[in-house]
Protein backbone atom coordinates (compact mmCIF):
# COMPACT_ATOMS: atom_id res chain seq x y z
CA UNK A 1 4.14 9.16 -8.76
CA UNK A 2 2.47 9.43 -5.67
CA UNK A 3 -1.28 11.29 -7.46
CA UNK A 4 -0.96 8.42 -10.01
CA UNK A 5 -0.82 5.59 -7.30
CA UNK A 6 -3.07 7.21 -4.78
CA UNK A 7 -5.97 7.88 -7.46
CA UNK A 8 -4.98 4.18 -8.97
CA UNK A 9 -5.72 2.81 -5.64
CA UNK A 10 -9.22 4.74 -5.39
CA UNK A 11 -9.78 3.26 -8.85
CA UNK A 12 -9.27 -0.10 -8.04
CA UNK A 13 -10.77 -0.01 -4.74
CA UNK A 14 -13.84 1.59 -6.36
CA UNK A 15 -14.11 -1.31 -8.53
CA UNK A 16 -14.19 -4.17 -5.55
CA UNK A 17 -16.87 -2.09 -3.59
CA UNK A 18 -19.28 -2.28 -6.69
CA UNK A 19 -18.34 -6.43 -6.88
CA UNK A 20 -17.01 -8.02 -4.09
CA UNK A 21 -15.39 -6.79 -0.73
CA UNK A 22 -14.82 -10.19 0.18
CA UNK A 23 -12.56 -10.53 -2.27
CA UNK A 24 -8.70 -11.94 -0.88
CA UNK A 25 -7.45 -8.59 -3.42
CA UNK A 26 -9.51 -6.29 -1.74
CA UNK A 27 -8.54 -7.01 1.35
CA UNK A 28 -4.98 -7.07 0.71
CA UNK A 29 -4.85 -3.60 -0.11
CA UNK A 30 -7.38 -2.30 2.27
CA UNK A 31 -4.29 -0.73 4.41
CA UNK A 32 -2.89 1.18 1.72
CA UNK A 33 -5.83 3.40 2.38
CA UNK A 34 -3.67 5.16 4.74
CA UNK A 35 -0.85 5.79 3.22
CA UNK A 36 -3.59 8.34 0.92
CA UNK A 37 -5.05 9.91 4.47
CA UNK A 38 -2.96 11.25 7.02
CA UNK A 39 -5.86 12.09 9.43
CA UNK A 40 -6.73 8.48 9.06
CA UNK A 41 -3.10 7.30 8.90
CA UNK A 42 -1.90 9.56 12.48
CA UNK A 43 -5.29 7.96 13.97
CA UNK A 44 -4.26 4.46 13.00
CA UNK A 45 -1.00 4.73 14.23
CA UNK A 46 -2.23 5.82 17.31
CA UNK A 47 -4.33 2.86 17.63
CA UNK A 48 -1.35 0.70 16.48
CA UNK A 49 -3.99 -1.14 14.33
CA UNK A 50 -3.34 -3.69 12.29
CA UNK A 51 -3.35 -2.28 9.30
CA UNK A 52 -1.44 0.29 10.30
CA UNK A 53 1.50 -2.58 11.14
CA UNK A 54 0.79 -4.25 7.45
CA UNK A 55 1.24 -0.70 5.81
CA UNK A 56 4.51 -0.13 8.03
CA UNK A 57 5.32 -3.81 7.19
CA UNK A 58 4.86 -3.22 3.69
CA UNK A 59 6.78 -0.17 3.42
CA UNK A 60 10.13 -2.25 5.26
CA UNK A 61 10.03 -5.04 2.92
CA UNK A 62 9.84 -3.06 -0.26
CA UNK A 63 12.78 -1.20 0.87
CA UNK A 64 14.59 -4.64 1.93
CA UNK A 65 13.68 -5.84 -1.49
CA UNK A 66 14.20 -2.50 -3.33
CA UNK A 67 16.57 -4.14 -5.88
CA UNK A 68 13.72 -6.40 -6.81
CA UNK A 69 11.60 -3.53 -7.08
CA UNK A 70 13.69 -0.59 -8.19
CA UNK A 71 10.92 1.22 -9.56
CA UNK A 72 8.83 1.41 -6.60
CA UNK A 73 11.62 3.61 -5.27
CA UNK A 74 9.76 7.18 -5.99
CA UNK A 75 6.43 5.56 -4.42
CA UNK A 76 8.07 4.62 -1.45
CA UNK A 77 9.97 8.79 -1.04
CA UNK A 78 6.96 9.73 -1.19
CA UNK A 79 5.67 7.99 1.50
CA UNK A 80 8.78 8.59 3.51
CA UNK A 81 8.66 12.05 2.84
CA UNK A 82 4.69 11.71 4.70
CA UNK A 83 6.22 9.80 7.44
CA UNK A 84 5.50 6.39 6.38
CA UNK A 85 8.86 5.19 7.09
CA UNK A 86 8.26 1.09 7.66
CA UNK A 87 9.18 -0.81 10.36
CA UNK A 88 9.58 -4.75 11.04
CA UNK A 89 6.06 -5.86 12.44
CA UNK A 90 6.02 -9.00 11.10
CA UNK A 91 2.62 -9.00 9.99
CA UNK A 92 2.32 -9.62 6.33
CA UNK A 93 2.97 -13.15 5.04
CA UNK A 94 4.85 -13.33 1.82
CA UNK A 95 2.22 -14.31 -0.11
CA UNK A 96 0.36 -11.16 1.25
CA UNK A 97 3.79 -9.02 0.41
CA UNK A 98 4.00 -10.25 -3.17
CA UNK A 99 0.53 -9.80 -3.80
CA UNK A 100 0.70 -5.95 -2.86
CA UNK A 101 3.48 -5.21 -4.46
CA UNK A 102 1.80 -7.06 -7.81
CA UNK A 103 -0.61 -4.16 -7.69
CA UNK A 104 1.21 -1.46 -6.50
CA UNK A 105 3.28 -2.36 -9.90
CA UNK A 106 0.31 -2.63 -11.62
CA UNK A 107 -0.78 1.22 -10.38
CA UNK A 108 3.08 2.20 -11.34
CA UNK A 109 2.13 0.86 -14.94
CA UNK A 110 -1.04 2.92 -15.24
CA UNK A 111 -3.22 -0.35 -15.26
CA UNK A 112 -5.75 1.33 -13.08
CA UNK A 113 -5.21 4.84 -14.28
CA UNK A 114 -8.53 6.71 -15.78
């Protein structure tokens, strides 16, 4: 679950850089980026960047939501199992939530699988 999202994500981003990096979608999931480095992730969290706190963010409220979301349960082991384990930062709006968690669905569904 984890190759399919990861190289979904590259997909997707690959898309915006050709287009628009301004866009509000690109931007949105430019901290998942991360969660597919760890070199960039530990240097993040050392930083305690922002993104870093919207990735951690993103990872709590999936798992407070998780009956919502069931199937994002495998994405989010596998991001425990990298030490991703989310914390309450408070950083991500709902409508920036819900939006990320539209696309991470939509990498779980093979929409940007090729």
């Amino acid at each position: 679950m984890y190759r399919i999202v990861c190289e979904s994500y590259k997909n997707y981003m690959t898309d915006f850089l050709l287009h628009s990096k301004d866009s509000y979608r690109y931007k949105v999931m430019l901290p998942f980026r991360l969660a597919f480095d760890t070199s960039l992730y530990r240097d993040e969290k050392n930083k305690n960047s922002l993104d870093y706190q919207k990735l951690e963010h993103f990872v709590y409220l999936a798992k407070q939501n998780i009956d919502k979301y069931p199937n994002i349960k495998s994405f989010l082991w596998s991001l425990e199992s990298r030490g991703i384990d989310g914390n309450n930062y408070g950083v991500l709006s709902e409508e920036e939530f819900n939006e990320q968690i539209k696309i991470i669905n939509m990498f779980l569904k093979l929409a940007y699988w090729y």
